[in-house]
C-alpha atoms as a PDB file:
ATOM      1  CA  UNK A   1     -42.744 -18.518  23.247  1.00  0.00           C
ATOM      2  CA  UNK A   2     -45.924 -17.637  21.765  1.00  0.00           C
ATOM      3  CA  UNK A   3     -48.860 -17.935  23.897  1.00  0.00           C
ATOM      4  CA  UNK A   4     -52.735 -18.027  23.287  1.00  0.00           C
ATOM      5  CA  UNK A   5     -55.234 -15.396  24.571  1.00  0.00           C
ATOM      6  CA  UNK A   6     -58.450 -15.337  25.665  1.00  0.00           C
ATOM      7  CA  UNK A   7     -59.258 -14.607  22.179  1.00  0.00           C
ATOM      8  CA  UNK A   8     -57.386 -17.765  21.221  1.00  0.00           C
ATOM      9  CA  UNK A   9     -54.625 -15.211  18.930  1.00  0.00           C
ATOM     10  CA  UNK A  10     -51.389 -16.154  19.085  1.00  0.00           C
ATOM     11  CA  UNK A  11     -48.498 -13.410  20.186  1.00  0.00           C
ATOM     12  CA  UNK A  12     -45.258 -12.813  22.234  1.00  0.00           C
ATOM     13  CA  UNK A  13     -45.462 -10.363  25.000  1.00  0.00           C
ATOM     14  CA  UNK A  14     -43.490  -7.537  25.673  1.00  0.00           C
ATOM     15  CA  UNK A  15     -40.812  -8.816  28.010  1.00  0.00           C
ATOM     16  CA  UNK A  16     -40.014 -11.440  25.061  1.00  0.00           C
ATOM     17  CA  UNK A  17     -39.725  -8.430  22.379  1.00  0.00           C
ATOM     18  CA  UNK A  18     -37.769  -6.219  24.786  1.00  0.00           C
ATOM     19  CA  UNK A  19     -35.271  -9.476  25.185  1.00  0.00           C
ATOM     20  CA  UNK A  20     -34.569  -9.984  21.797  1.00  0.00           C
ATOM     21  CA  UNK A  21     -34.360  -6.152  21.399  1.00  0.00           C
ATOM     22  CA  UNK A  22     -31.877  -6.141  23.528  1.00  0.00           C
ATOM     23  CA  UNK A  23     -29.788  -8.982  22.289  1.00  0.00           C
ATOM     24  CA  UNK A  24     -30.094  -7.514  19.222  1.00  0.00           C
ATOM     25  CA  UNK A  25     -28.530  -4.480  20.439  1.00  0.00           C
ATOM     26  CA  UNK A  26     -25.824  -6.026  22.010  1.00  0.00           C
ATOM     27  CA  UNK A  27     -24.860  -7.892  19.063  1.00  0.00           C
ATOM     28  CA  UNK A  28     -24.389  -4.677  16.933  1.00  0.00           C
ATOM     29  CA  UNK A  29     -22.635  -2.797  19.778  1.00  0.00           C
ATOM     30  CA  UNK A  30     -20.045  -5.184  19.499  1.00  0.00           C
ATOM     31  CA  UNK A  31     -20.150  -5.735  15.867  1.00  0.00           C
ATOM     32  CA  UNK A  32     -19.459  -1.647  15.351  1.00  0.00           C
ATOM     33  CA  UNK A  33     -16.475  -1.872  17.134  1.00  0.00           C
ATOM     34  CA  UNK A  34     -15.012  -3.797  15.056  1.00  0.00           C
ATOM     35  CA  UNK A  35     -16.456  -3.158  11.894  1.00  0.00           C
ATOM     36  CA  UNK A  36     -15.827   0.861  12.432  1.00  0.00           C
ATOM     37  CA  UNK A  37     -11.791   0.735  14.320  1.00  0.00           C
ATOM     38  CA  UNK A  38     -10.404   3.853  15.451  1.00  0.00           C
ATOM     39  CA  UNK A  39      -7.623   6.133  13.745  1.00  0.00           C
ATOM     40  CA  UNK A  40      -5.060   4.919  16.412  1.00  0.00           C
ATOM     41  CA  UNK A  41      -6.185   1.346  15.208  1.00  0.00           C
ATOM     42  CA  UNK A  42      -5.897   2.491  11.567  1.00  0.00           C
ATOM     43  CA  UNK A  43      -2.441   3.734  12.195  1.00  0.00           C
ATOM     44  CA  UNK A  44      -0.564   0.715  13.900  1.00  0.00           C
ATOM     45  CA  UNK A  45      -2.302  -1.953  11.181  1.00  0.00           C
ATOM     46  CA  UNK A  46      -0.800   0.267   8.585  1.00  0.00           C
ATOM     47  CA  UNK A  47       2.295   1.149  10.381  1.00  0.00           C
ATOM     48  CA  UNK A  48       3.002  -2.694  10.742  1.00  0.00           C
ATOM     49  CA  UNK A  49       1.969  -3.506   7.303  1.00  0.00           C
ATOM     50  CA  UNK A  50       4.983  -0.925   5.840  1.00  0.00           C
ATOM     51  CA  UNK A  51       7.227  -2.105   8.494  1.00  0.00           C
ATOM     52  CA  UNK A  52       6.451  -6.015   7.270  1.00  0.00           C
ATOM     53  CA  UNK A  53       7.348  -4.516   3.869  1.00  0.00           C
ATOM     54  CA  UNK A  54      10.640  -3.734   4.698  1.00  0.00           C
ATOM     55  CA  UNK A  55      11.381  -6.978   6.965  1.00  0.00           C
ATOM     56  CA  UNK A  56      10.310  -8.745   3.779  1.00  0.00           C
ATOM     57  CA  UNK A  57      12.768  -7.250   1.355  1.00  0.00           C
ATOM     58  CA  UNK A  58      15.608  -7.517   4.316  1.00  0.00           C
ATOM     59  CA  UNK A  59      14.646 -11.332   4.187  1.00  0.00           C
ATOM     60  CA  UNK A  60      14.502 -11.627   0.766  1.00  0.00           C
ATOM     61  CA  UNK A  61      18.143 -10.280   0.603  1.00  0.00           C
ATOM     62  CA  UNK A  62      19.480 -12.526   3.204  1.00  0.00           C
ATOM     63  CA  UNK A  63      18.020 -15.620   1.965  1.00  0.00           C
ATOM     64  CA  UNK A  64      18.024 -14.504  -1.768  1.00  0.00           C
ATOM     65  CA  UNK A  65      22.129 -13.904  -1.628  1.00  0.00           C
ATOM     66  CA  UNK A  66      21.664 -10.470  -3.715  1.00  0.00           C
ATOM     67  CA  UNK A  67      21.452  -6.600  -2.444  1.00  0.00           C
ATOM     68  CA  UNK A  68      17.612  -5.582  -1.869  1.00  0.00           C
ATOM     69  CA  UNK A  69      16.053  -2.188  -1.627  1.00  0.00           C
ATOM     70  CA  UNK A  70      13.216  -0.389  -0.325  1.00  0.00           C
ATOM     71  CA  UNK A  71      11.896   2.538  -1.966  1.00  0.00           C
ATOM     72  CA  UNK A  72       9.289   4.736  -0.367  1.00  0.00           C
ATOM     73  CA  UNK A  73       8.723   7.579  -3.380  1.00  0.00           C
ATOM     74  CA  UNK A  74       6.047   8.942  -4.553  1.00  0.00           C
ATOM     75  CA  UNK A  75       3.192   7.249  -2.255  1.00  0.00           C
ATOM     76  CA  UNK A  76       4.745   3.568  -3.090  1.00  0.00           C
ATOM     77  CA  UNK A  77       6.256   1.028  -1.436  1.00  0.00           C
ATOM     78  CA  UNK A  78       9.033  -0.587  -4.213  1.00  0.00           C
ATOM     79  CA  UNK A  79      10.987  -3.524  -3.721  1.00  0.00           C
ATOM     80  CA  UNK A  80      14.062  -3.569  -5.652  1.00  0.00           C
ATOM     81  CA  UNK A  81      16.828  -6.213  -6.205  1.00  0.00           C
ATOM     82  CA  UNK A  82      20.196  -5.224  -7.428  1.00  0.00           C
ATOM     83  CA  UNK A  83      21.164  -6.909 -11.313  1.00  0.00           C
ATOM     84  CA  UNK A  84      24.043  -7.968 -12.527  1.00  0.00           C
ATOM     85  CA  UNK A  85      24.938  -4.927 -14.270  1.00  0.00           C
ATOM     86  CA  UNK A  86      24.734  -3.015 -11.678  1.00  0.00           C
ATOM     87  CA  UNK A  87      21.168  -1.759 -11.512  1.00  0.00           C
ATOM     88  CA  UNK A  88      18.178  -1.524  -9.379  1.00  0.00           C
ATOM     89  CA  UNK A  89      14.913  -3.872 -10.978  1.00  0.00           C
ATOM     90  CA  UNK A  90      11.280  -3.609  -9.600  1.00  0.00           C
ATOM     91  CA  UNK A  91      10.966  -7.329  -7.990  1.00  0.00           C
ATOM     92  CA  UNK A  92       7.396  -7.934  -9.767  1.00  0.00           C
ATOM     93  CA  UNK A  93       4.238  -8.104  -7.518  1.00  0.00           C
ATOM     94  CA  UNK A  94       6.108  -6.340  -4.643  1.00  0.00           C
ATOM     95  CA  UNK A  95       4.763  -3.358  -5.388  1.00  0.00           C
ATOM     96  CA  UNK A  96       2.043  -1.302  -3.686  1.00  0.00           C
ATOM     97  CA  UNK A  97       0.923   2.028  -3.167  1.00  0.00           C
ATOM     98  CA  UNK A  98       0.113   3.636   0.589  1.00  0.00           C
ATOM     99  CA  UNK A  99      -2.744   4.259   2.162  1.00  0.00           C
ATOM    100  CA  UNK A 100      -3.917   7.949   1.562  1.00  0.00           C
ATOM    101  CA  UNK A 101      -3.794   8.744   4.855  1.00  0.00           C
ATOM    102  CA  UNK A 102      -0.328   7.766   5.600  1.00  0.00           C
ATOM    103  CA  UNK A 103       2.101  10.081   4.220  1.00  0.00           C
ATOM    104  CA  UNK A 104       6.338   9.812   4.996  1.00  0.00           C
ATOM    105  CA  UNK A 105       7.587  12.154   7.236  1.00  0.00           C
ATOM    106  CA  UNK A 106      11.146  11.698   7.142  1.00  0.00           C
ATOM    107  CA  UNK A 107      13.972   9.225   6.381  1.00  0.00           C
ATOM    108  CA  UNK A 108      17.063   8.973   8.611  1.00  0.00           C
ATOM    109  CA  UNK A 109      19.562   6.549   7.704  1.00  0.00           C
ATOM    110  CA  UNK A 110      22.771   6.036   9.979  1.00  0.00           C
ATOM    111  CA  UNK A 111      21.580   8.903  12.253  1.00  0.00           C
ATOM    112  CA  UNK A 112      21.336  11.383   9.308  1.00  0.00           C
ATOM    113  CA  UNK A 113      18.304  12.969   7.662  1.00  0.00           C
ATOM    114  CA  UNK A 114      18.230  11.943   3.927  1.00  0.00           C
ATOM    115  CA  UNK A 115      16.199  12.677   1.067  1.00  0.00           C
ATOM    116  CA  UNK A 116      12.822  10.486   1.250  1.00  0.00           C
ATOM    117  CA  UNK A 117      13.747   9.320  -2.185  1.00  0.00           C
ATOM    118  CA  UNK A 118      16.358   7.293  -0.745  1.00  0.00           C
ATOM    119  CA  UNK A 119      16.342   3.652  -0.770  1.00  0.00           C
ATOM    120  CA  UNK A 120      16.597   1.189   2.290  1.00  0.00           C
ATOM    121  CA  UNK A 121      19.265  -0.606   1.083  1.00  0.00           C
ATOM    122  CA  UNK A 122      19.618  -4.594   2.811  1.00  0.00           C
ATOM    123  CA  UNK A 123      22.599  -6.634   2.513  1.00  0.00           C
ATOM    124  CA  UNK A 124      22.733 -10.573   1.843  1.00  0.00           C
ATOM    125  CA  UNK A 125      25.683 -10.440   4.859  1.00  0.00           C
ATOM    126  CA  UNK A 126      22.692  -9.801   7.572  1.00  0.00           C
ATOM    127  CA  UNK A 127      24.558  -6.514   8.637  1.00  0.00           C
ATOM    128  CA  UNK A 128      22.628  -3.561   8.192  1.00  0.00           C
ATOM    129  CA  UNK A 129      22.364  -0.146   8.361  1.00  0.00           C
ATOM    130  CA  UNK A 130      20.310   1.803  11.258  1.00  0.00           C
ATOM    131  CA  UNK A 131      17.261   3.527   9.995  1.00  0.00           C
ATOM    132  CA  UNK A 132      14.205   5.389  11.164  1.00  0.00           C
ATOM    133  CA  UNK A 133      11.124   6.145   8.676  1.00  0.00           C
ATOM    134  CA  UNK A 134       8.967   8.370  10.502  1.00  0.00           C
ATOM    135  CA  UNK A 135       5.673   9.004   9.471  1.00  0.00           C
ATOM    136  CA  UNK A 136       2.315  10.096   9.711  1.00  0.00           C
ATOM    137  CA  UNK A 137      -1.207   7.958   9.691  1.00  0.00           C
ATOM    138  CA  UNK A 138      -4.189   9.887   9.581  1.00  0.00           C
ATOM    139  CA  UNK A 139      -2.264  12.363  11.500  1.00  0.00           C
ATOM    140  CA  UNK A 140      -0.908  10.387  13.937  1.00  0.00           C
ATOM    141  CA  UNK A 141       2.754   9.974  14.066  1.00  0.00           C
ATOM    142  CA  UNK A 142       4.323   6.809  13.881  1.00  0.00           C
ATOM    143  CA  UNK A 143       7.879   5.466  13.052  1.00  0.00           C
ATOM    144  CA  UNK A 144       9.476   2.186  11.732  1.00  0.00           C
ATOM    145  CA  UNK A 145      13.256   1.527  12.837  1.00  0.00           C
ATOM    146  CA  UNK A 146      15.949  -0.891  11.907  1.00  0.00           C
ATOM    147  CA  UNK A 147      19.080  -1.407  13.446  1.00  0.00           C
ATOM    148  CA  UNK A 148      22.393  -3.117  12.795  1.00  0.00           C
ATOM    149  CA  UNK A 149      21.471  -6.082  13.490  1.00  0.00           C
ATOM    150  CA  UNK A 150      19.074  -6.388  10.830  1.00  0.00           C
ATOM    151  CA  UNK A 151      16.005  -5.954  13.441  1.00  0.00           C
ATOM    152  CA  UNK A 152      12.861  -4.046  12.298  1.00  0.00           C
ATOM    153  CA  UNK A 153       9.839  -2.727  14.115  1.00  0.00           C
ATOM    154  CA  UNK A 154       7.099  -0.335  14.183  1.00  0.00           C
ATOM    155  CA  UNK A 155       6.684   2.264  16.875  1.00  0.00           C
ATOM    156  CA  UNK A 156       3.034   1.914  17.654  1.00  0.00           C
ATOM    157  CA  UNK A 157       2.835   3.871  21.014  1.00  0.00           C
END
């Protein structure tokens, strides 16, 4: 509220400017937590992103009727559909690479280590395979699992 002085000059006084300063302050306080999150938040959004990827192409092979893959090479995430003739095909737009900071630390699949060139194979009969992807985001590690049933989730401890 601006008030008039002797003088007749118009002005706030200090307890209004130290209000708004501190409103102000609270406002940004709140607004860097969220604009800035933390590496552990990093890792389970990107963790749970990769782990929607593969629910995805497990969905898109029980509701598309045809064999689907996951392929985790070279810093991508592929999603592959089996052909006719026998072969595995890129399913356009499904492709994307990883974060940077998120690198693959291993691939189990049945309860054995395999190459992490392997694919994450998903049958249209809903009966899968158990797997474990572990991996690392911005150096924390983190792990995706499937299991017979056809369930997926990330381990976000």
């Amino acid at each position: 509220m601006a008030r008039t002085s002797a003088t007749g000059t118009e002005g706030f006084t200090l307890i209004e400017i130290l209000v708004v300063v501190a409103i102000a302050g609270i406002v940004l306080a709140v607004a860097a937590v969220n604009l800035f999150p933390s590496d552990e938040e990093v890792a389970r959004r990107e963790t749970s992103l990769l782990a929607l990827d593969i629910e995805t192409a497990r969905d898109d092979a029980w509701f598309g009727g045809r064999p689907t893959a996951v392929s985790l090479a070279e810093g991508r995430v592929r999603v592959l559909r089996l052909a006719s003739d026998r072969s595995w095909s890129a399913i356009p737009g499904r492709d994307r690479r990883l974060p940077g900071t998120m690198q693959i630390a291993a691939l189990a699949i049945d309860g054995q280590e395999v190459d992490r060139r392997e694919v994450l194979v998903f049958l249209p009969d809903g009966v899968g395979v158990p797997f474990r992807v572990a991996l690392t985001v911005r150096g924390i590690p983190k792990a995706i699992e499937g299991d017979a049933a056809g369930a997926v989730r990330a381990i976000v401890r």
